[in-house]
Structures are given as C-alpha cells and as structure tokens.
Protein backbone atom coordinates (compact mmCIF):
# COMPACT_ATOMS: atom_id res chain seq x y z
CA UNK A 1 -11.39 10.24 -1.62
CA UNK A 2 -9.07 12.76 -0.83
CA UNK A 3 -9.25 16.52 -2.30
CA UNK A 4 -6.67 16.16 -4.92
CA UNK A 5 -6.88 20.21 -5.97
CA UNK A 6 -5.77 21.22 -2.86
CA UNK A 7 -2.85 18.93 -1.73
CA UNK A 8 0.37 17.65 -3.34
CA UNK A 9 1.44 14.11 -3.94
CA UNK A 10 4.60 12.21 -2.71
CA UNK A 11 5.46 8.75 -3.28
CA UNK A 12 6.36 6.73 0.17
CA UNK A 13 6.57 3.41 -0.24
CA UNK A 14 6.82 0.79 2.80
CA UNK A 15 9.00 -1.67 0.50
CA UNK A 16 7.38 -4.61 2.38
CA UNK A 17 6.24 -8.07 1.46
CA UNK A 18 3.34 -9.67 2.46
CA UNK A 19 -0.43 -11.21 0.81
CA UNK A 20 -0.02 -9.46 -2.32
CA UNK A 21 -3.72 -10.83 -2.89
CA UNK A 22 -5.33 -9.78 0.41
CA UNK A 23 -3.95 -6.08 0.47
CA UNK A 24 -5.35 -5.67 -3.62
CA UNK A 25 -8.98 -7.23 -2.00
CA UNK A 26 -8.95 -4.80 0.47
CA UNK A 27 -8.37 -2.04 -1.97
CA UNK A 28 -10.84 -2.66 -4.39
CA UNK A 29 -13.14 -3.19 -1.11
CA UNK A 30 -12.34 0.26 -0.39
CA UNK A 31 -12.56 1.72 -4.16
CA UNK A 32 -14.34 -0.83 -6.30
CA UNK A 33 -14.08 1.97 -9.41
CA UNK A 34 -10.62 3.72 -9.54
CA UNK A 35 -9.93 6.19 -11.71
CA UNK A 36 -6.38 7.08 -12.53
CA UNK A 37 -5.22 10.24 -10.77
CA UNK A 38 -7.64 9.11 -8.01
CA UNK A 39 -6.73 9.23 -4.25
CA UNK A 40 -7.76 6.89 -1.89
CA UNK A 41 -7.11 7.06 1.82
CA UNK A 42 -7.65 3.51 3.77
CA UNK A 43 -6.97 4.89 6.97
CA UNK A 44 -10.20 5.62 9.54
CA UNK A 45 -7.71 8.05 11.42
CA UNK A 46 -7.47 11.01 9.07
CA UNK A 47 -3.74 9.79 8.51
CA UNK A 48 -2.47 11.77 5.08
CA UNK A 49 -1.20 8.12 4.05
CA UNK A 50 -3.00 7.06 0.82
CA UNK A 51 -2.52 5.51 -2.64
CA UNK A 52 -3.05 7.09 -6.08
CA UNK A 53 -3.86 4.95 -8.97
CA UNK A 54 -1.33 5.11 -11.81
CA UNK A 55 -3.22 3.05 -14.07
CA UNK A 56 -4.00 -0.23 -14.81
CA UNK A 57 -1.70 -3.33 -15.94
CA UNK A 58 -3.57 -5.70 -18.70
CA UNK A 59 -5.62 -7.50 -16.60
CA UNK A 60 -7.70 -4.30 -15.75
CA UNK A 61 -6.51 -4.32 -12.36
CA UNK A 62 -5.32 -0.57 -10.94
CA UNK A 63 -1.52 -0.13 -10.34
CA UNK A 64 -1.87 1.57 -6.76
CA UNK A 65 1.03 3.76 -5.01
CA UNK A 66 1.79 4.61 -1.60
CA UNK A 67 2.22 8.19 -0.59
CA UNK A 68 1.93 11.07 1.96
CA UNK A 69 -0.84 14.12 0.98
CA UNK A 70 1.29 17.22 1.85
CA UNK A 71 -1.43 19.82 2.54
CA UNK A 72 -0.47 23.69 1.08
C-alpha cells in the first residue's frame, strides 16, 4: 500500500478493453481486503501507477480506479 498522507491522487485511466475478469482476479490477488480510500500499487517497479478503491458495487466487489501518486 502506498502512503496515502503524504501524496496526492489523480485519476488516469488507460480507457482499454480487455478480460474484465482476469484483471479484477489479479487485484483481489494483490489486495484480498480493500478498504475504500485504500491505495494499491501492482507494479514491482516502484512505478507511482496505482488504483484507489472507491467503494464497492452490490455484489461486494471494490470499484477500483486508475491513477498517478503525485509525491509533494
């Protein structure tokens, strides 16, 4: 998880398509218990890509969104 005091958030989507199923596997390999607010980074290169959960859609699964951490 990324240190969410210190940074700022902005949204950066890819607006791709692709295995809607495979990517949301793959995050909740990464973070099996999201909070909201939470950052997660999915990158092994220190890359300040990540995705922030907004919440969670009636099913229980987390509504994720890409973004850049902009260090102050």
């Amino acid at each position: 998880m990324i240190n969410q005091v210190e940074n700022n958030w902005h949204a950066k989507p890819l607006n791709r398509t692709g295995n809607l199923n495979a990517w949301k596997q793959k995050m909740n390999g990464v973070c099996p218990e999201p909070r909201v607010g939470q950052i997660v980074s999915i990158n092994s290169n220190g890359s300040e890509i990540g995705y922030k959960v907004l919440g969670f859609n009636r099913y229980g699964e987390a509504i994720w969104q890409r973004g850049v951490v902009v260090k102050h």
